[in-house]
N, C-alpha and C. Protein backbone atom coordinates (compact mmCIF):
# COMPACT_ATOMS: atom_id res chain seq x y z
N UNK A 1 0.85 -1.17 0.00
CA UNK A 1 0.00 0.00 0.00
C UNK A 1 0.90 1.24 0.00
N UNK A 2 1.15 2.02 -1.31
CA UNK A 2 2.13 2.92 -1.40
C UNK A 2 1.27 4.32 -1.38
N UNK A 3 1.63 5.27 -0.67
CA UNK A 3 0.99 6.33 -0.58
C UNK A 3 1.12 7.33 -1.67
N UNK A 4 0.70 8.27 -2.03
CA UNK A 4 0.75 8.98 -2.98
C UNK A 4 1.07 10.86 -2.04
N UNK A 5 1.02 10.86 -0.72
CA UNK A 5 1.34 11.87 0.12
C UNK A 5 3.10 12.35 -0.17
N UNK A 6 2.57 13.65 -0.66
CA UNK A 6 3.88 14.24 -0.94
C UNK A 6 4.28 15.08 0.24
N UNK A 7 3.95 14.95 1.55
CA UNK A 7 5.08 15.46 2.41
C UNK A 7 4.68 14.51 3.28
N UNK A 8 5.56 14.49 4.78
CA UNK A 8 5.35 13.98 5.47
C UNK A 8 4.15 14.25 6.55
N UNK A 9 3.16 15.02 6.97
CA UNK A 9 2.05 15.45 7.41
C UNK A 9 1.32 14.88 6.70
N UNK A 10 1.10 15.09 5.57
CA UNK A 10 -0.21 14.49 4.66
C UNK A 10 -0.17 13.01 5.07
N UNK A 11 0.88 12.52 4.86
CA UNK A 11 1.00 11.17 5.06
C UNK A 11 0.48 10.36 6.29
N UNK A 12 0.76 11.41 7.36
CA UNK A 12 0.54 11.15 8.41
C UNK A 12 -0.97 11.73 8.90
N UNK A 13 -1.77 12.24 8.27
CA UNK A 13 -3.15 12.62 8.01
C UNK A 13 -3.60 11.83 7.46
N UNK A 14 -3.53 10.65 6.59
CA UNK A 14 -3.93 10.03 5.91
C UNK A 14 -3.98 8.50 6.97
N UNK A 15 -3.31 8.36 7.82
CA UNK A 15 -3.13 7.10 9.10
C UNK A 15 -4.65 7.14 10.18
N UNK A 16 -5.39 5.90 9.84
CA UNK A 16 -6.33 5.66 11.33
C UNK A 16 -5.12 5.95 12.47
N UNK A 17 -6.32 6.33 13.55
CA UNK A 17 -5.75 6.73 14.70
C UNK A 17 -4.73 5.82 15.54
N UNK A 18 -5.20 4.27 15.26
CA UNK A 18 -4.04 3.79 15.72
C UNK A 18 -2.79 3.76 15.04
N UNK A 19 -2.92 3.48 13.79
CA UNK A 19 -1.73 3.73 12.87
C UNK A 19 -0.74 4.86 13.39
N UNK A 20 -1.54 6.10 13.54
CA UNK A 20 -1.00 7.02 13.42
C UNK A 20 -0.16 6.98 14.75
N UNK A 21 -0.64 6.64 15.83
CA UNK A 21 0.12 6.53 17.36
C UNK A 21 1.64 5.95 16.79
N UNK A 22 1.45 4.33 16.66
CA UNK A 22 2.54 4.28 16.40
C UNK A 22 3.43 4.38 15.00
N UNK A 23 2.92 4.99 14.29
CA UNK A 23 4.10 5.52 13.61
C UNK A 23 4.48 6.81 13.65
N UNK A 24 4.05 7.66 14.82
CA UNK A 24 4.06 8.26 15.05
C UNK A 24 5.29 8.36 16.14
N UNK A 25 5.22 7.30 17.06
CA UNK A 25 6.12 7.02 18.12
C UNK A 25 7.32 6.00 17.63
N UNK A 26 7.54 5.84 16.37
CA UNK A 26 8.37 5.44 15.79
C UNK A 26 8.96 6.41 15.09
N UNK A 27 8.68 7.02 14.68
CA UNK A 27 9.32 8.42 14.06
C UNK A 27 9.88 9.36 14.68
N UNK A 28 9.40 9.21 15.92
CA UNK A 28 9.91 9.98 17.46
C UNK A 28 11.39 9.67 17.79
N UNK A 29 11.23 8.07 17.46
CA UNK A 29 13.03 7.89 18.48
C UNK A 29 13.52 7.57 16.84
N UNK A 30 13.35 7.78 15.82
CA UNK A 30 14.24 7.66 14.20
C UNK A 30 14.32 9.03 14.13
N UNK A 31 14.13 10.22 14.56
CA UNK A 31 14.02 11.42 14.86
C UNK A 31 15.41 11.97 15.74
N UNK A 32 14.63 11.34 16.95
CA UNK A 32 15.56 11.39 18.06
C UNK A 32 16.97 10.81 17.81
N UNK A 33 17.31 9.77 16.93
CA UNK A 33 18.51 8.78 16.97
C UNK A 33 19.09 9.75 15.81
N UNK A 34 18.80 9.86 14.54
CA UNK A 34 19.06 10.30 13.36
C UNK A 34 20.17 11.70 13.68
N UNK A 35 21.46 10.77 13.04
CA UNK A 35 22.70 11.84 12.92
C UNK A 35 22.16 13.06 11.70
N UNK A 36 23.56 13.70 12.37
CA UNK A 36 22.76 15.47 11.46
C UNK A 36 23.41 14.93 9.99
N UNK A 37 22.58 15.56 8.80
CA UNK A 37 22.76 15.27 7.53
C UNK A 37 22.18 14.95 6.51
N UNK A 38 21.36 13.63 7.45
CA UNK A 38 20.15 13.22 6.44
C UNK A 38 18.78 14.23 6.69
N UNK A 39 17.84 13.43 5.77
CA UNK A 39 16.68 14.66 5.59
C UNK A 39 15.37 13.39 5.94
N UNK A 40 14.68 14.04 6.48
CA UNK A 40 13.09 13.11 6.63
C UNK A 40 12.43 13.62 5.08
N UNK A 41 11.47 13.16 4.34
CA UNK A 41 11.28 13.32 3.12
C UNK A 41 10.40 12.17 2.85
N UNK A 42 9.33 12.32 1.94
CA UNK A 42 8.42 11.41 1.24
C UNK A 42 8.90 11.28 0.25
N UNK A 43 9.67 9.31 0.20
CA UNK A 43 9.95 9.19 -1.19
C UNK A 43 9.70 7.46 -1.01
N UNK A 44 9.59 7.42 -2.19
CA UNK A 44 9.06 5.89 -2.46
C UNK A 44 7.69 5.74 -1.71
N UNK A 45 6.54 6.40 -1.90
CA UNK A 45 5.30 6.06 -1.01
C UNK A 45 5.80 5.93 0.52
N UNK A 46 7.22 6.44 0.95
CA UNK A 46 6.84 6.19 2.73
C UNK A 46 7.97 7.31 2.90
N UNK A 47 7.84 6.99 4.24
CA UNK A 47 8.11 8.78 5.54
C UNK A 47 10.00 7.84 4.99
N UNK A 48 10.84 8.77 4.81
CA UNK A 48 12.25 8.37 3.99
C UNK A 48 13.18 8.97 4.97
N UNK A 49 14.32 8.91 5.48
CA UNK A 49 15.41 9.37 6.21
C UNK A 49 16.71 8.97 4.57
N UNK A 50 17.21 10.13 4.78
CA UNK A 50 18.29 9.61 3.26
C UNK A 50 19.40 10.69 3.47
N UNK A 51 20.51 10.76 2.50
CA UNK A 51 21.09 11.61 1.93
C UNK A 51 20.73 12.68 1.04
N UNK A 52 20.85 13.82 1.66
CA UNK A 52 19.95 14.81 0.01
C UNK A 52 21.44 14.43 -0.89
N UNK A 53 20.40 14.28 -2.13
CA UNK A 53 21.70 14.32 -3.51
C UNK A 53 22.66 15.60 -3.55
N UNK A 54 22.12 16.92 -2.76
CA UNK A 54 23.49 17.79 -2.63
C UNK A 54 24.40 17.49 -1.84
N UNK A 55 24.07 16.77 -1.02
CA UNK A 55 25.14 15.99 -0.47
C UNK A 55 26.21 14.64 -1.25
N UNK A 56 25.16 14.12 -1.71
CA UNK A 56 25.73 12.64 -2.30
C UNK A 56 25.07 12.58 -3.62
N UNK A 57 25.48 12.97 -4.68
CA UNK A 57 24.78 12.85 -6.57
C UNK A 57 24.77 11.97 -6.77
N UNK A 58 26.16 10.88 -6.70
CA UNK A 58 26.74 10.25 -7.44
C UNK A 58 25.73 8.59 -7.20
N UNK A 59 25.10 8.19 -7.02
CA UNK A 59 24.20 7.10 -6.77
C UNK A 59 23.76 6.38 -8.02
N UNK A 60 24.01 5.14 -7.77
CA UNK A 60 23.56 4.15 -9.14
C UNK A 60 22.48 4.48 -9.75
N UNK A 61 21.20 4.89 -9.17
CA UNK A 61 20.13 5.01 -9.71
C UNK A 61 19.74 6.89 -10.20
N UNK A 62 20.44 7.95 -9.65
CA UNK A 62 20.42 8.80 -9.51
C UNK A 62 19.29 9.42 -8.74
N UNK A 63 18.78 8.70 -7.45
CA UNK A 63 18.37 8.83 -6.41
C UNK A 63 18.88 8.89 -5.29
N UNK A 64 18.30 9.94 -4.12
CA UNK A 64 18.92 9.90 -3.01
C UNK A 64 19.41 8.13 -2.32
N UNK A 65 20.29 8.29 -1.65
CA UNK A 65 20.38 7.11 -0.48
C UNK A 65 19.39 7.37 0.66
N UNK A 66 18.99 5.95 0.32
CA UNK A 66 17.79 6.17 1.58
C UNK A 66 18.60 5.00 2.93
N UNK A 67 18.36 5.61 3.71
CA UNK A 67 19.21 5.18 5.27
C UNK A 67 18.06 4.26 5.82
N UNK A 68 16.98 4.82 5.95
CA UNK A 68 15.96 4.15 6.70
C UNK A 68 14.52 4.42 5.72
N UNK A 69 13.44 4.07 6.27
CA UNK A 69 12.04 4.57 5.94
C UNK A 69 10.85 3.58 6.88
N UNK A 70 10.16 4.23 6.96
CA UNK A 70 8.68 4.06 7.93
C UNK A 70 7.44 4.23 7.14
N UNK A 71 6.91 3.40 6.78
CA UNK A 71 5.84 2.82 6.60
C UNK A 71 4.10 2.36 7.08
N UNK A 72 3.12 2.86 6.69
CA UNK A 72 2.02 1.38 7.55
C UNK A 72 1.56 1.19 6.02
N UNK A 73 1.57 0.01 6.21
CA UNK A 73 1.35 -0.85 4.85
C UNK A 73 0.16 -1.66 5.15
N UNK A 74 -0.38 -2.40 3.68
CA UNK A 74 -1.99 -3.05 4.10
C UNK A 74 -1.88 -3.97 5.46
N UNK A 75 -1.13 -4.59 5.92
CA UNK A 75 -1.38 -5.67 6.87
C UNK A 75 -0.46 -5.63 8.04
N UNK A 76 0.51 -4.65 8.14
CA UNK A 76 1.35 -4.10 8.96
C UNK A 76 1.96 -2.85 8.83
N UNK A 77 3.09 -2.71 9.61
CA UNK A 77 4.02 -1.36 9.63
C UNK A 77 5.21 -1.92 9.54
N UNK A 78 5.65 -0.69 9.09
CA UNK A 78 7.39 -1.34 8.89
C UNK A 78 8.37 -0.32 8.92
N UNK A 79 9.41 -0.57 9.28
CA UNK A 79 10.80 0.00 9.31
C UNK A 79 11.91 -0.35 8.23
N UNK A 80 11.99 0.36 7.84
CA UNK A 80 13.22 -0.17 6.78
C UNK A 80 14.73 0.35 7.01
N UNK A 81 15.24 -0.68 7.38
CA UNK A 81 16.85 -0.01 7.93
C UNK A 81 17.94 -0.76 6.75
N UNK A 82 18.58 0.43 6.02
CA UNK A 82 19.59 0.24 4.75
C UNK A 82 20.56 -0.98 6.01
N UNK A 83 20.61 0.21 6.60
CA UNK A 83 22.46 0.02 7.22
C UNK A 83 22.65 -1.61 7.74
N UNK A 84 21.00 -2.10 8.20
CA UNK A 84 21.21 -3.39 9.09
C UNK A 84 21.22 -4.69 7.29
N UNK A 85 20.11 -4.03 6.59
CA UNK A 85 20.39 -4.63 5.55
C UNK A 85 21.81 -4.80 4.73
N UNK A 86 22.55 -3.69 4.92
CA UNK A 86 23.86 -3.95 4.07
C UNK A 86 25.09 -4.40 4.22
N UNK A 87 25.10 -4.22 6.05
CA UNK A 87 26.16 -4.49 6.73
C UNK A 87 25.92 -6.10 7.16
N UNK A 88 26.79 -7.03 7.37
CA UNK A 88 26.28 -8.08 8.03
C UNK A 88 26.67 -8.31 9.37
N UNK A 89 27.55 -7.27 9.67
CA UNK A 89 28.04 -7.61 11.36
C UNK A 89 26.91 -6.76 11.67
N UNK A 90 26.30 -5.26 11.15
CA UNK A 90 25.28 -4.96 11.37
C UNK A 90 23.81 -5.72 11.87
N UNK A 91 23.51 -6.41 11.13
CA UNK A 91 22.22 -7.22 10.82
C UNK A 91 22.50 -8.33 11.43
N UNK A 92 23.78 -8.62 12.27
CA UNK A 92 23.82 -10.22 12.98
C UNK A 92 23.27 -9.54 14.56
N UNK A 93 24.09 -8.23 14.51
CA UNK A 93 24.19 -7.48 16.25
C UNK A 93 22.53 -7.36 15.91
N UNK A 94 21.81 -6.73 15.22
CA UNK A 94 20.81 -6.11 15.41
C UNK A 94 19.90 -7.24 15.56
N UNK A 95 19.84 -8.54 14.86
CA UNK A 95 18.99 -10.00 15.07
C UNK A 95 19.70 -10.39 16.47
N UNK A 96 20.27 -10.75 16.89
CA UNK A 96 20.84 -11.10 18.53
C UNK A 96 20.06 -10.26 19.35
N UNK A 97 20.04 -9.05 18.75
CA UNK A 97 19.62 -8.02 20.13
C UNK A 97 18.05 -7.82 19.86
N UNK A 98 17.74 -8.06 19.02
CA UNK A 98 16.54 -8.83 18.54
C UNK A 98 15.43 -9.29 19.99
N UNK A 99 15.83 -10.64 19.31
CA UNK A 99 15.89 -11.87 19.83
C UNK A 99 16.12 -11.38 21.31
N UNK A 100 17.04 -10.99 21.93
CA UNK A 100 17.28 -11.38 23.28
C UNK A 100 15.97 -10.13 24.27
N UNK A 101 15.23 -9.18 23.12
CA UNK A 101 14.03 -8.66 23.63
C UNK A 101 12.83 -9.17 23.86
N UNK A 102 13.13 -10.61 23.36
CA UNK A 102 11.68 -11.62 23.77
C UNK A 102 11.00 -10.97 22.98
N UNK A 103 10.59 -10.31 21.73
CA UNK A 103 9.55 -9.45 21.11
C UNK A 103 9.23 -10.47 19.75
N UNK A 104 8.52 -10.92 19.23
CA UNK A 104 8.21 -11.80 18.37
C UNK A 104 9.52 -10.96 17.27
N UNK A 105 10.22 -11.62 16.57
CA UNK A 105 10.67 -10.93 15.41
C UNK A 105 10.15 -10.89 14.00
N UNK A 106 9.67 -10.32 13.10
CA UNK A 106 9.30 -10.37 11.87
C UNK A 106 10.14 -9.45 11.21
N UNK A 107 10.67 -10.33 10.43
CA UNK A 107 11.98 -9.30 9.28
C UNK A 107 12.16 -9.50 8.14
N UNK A 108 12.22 -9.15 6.98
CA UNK A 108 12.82 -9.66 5.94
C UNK A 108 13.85 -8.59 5.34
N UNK A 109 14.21 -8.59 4.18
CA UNK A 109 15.86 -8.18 4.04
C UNK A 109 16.10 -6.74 5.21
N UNK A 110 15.82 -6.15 4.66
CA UNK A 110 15.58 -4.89 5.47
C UNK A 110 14.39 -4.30 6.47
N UNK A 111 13.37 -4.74 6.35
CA UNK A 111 12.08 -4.29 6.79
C UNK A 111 12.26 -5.07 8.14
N UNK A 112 11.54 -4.45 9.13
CA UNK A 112 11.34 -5.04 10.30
C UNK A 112 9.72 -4.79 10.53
N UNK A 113 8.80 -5.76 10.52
CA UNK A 113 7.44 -5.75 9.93
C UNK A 113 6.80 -5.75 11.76
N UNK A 114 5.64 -4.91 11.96
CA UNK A 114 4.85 -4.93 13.30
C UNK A 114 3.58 -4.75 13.09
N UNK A 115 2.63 -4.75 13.89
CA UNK A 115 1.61 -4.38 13.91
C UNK A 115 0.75 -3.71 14.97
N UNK A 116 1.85 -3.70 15.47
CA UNK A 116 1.74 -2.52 17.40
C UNK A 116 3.02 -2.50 17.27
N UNK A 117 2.46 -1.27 18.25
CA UNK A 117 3.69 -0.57 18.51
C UNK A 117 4.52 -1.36 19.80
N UNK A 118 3.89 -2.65 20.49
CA UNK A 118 4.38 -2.97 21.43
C UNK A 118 5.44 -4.22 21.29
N UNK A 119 4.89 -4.64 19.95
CA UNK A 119 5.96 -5.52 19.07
C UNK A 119 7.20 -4.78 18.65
N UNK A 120 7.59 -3.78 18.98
CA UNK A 120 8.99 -3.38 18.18
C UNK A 120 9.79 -2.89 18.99
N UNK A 121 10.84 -3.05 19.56
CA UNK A 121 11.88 -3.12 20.47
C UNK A 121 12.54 -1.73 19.90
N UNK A 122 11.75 -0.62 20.63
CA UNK A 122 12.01 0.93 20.07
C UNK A 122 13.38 1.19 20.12
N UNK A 123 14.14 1.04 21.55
CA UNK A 123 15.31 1.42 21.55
C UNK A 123 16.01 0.49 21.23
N UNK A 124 15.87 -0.23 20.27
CA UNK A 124 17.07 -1.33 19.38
C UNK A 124 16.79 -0.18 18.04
N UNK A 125 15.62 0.30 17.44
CA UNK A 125 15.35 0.73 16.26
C UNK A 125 16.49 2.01 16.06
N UNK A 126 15.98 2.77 17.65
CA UNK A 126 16.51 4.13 17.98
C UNK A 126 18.34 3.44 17.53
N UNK A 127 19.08 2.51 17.85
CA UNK A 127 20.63 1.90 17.74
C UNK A 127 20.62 2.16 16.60
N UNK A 128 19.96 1.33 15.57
CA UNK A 128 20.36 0.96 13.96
C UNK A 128 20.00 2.04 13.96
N UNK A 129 19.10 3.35 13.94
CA UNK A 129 19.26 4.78 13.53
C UNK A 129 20.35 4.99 13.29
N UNK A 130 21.12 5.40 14.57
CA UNK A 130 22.40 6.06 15.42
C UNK A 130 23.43 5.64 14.51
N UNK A 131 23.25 4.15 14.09
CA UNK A 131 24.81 3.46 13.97
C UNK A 131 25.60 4.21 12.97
N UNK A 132 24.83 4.46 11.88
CA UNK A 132 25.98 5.36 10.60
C UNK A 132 26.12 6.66 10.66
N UNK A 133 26.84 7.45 10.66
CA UNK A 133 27.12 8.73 10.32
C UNK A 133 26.94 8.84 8.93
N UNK A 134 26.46 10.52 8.33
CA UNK A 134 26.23 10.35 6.50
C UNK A 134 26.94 9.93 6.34
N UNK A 135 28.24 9.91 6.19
CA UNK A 135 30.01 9.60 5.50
C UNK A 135 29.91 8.01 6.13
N UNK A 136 29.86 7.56 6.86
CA UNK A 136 29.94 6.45 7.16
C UNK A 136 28.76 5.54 6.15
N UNK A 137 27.64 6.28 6.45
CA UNK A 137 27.09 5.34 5.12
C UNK A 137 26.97 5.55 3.78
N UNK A 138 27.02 6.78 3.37
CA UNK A 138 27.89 6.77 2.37
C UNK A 138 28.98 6.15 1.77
N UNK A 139 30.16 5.97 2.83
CA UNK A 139 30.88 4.64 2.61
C UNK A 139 30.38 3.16 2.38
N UNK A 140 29.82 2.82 3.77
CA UNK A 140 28.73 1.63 3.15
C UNK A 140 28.46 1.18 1.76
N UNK A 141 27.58 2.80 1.48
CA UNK A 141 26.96 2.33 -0.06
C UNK A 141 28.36 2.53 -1.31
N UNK A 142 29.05 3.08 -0.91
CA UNK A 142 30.65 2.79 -2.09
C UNK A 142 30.82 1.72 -1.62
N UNK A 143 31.24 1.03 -0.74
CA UNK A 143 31.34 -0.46 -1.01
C UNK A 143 30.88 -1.48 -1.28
N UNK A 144 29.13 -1.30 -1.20
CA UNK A 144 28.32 -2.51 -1.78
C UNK A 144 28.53 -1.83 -3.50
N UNK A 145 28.73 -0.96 -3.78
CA UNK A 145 28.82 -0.59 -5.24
C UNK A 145 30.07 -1.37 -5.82
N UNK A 146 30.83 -1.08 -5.46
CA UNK A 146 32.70 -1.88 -6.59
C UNK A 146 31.99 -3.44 -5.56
């Protein structure tokens, strides 16, 4: 379910009331965690954390790098974290620490899929925010590139 909301308010006007709580309170600590650099932004149908291209042009697709993005989709919500997807010491720490929150896990490559807000282990989300600096993932993405 891809939205057609070109800023982030609309988008978030467009959420039933529960939706809106928690992605609302997910956006709070991806807010709160989020190093200075990137930009919050509606792209790809969801709420986007990225690189502005005046920062970073040079991208395979000639689209920003997107770091993260937040979602409520037809049958859940979701988080999308680049960094846990690209890194694998990333994505091993972040499944361990997972897991050791007793919180059901639902994941696939990148997405970390919920449907309450009580399913998602906030301050693990708030970590994988934090973990890259722009330049740091920027690096990242030069190395999944060569």
């Amino acid at each position: 379910m891809q939205s057609k909301a070109t800023t982030v308010q609309q988008y978030l006007s467009e959420l039933t009331d529960d939706r809106l709580e928690a992605i609302e309170a997910v956006r709070e600590v991806i807010l709160d965690n989020l190093p200075e650099g990137f930009e919050e932004v509606m792209n790809w149908g969801m709420i986007t954390y990225q690189v502005p291209l005046e920062r970073y042009p040079d991208t395979y697709n000639k689209k920003p790098l997107a770091m993260a993005s937040l979602a409520s989709q037809k049958n859940h919500m979701a988080v999308y974290l680049t960094g846990v997807y690209a890194d694998a010491a990333s994505r091993s720490r972040f499944q361990d620490a997972y897991k050791a929150t007793g919180k059901r896990m639902d994941m696939g490559q990148s997405c970390v899929r919920f449907r309450k807000l009580d399913d998602l282990p906030l301050e693990l989300i708030g970590e994988a925010i934090a973990e890259y600096t722009v330049d740091e993932f920027i690096e990242l993405s030069e190395r999944l590139r060569s």
